[in-house]
C-alpha atoms as a PDB file:
ATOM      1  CA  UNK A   1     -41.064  53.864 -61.864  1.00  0.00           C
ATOM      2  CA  UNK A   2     -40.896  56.147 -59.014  1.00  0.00           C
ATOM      3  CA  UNK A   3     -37.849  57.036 -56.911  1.00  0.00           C
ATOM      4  CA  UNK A   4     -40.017  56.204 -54.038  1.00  0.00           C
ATOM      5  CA  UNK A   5     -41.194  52.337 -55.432  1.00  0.00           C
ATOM      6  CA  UNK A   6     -37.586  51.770 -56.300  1.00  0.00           C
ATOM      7  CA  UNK A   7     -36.040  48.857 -54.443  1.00  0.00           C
ATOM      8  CA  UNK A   8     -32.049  48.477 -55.058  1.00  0.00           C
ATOM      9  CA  UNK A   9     -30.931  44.642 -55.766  1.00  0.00           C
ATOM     10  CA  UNK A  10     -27.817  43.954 -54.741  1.00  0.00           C
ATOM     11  CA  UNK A  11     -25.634  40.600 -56.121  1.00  0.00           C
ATOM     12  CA  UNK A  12     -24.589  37.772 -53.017  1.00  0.00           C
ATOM     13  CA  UNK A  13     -21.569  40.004 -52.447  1.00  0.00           C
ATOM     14  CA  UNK A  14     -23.498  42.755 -51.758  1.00  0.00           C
ATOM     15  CA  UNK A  15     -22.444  44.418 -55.183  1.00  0.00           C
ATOM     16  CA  UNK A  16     -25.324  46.815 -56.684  1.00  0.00           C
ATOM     17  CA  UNK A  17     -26.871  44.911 -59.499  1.00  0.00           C
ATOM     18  CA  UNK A  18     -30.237  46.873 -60.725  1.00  0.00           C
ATOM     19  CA  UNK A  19     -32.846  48.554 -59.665  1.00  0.00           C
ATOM     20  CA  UNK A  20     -36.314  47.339 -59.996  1.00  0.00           C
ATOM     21  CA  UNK A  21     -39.948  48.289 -58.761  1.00  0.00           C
ATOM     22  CA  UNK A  22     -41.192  47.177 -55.053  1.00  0.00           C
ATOM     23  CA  UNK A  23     -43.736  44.391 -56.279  1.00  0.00           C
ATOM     24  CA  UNK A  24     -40.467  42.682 -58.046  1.00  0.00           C
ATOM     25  CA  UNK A  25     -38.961  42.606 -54.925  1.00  0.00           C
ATOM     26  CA  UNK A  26     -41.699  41.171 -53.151  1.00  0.00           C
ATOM     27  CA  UNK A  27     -42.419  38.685 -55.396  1.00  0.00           C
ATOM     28  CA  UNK A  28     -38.645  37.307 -55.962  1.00  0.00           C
ATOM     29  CA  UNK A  29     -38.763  37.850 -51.493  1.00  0.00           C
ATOM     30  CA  UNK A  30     -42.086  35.460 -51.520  1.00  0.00           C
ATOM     31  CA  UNK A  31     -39.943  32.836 -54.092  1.00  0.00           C
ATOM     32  CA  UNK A  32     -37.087  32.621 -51.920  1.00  0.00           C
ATOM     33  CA  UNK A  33     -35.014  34.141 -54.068  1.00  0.00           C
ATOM     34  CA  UNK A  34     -34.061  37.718 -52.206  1.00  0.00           C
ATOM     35  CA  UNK A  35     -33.576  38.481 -48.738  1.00  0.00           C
ATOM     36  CA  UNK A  36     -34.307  42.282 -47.175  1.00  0.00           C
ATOM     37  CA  UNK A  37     -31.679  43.954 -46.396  1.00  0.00           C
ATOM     38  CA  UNK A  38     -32.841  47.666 -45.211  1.00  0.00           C
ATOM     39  CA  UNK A  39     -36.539  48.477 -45.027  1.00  0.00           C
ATOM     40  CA  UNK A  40     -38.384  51.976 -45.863  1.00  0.00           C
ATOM     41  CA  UNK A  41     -38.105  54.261 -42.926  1.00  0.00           C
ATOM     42  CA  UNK A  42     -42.076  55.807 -44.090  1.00  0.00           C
ATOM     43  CA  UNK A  43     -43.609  53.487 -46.443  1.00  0.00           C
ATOM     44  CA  UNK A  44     -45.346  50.722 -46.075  1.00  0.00           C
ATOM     45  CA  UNK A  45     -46.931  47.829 -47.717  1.00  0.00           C
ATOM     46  CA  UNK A  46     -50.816  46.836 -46.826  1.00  0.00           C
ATOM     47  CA  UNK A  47     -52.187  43.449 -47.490  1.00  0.00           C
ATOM     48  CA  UNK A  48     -55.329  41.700 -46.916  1.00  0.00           C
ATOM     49  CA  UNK A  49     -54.238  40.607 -43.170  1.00  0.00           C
ATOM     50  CA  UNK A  50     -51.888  42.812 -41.816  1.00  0.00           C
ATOM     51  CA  UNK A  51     -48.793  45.836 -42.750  1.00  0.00           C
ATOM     52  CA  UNK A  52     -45.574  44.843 -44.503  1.00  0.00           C
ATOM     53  CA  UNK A  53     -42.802  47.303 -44.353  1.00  0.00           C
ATOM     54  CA  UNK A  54     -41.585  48.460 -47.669  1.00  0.00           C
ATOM     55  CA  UNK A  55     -38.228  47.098 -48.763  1.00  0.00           C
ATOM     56  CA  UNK A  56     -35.342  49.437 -49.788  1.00  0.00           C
ATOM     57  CA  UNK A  57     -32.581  46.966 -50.394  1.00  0.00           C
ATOM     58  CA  UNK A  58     -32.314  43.670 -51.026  1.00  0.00           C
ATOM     59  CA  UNK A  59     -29.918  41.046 -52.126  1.00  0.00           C
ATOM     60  CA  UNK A  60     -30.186  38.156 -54.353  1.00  0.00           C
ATOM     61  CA  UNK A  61     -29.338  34.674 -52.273  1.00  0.00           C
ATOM     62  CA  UNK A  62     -28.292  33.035 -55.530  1.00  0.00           C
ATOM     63  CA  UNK A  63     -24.438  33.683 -57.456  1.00  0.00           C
ATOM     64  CA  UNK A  64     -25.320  33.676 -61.069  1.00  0.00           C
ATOM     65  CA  UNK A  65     -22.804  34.762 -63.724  1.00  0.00           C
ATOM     66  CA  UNK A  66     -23.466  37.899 -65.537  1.00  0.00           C
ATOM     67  CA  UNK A  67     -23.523  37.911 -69.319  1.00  0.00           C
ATOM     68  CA  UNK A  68     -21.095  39.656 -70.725  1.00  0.00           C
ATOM     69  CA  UNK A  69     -22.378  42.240 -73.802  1.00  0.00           C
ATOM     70  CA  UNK A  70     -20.698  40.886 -76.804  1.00  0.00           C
ATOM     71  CA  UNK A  71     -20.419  43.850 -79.675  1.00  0.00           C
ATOM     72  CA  UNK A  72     -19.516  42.960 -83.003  1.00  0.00           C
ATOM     73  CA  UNK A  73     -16.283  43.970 -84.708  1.00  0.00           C
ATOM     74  CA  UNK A  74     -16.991  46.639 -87.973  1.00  0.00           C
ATOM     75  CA  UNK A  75     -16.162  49.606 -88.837  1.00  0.00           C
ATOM     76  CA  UNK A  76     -19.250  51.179 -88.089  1.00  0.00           C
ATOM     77  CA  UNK A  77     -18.795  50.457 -83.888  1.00  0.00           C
ATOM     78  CA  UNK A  78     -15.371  51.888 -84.388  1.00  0.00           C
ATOM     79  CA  UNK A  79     -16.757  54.830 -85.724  1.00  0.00           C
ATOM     80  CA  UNK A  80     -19.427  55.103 -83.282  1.00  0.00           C
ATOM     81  CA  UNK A  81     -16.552  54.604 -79.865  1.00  0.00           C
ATOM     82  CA  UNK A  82     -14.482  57.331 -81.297  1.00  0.00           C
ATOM     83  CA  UNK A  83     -17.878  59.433 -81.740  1.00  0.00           C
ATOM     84  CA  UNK A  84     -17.351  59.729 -85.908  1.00  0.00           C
ATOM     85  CA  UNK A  85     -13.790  61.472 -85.271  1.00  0.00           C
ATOM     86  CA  UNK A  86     -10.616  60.445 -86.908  1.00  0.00           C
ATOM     87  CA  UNK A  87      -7.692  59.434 -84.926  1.00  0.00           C
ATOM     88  CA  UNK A  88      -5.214  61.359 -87.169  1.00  0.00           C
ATOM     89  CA  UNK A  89      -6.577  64.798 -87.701  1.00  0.00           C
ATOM     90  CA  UNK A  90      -9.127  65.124 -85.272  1.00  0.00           C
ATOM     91  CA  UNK A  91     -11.962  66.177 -88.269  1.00  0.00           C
ATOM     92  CA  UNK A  92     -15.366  64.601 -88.114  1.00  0.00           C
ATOM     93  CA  UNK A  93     -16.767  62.124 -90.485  1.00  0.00           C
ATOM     94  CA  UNK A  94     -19.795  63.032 -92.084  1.00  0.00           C
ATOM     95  CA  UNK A  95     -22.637  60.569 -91.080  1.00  0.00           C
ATOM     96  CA  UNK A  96     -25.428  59.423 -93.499  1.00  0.00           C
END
C-alpha cells in the first residue's frame, strides 16, 4: 500500500486506530459505517458518473471494544521480553 492510497481510521473518539487502503474506506463510507473527516487536497476518486474526492481521514461511527492481545505465560516469552539476557549478570543466553 502506498503512502498516497493510505486513508487513516480513527476510533468514535477520534483516537488513531489503523491505517488501511482508500477502497476500504470507501466501501465501510458506502456501508454506513465511517464518516470523512479530511479529504485529499490533490487526489481524487473517478467513477462511472461523476469525481469523488479522495478521503484522508476518517472515523468509525460505531464504539467497539478492542481485543486485548493475550500472551501466554512460559519461560520462553520471558526470555524473549528481556531479549535472551539474564536479570542477574547481564550475560546472554545462548538460543537454539
Amino acid at each position: 500500500m502506498s503512502a498516497q492510497s493510505a486513508v487513516l481510521f480513527l476510533d468514535q473518539s477520534y483516537r488513531p486506530l489503523r491505517v488501511e487502503s482508500w477502497q476500504r474506506a470507501i466501501a465501510d463510507l458506502m456501508l454506513g459505517k465511517t464518516e470523512i473527516v479530511e479529504y485529499s487536497a490533490d487526489r481524487t476518486i473517478q467513477g462511472v458518473g461523476r469525481t469523488y474526492p479522495m478521503p484522508s481521514v476518517v472515523r468509525v461511527l460505531r464504539h467497539f471494544k478492542r481485543d486485548r492481545i493475550r500472551l501466554k505465560f512460559s519461560r520462553l516469552n520471558i526470555y524473549a521480553r528481556d531479549a535472551f539476557t539474564c536479570q542477574y549478570c547481564g550475560g546472554r543466553r545462548q538460543t537454539e
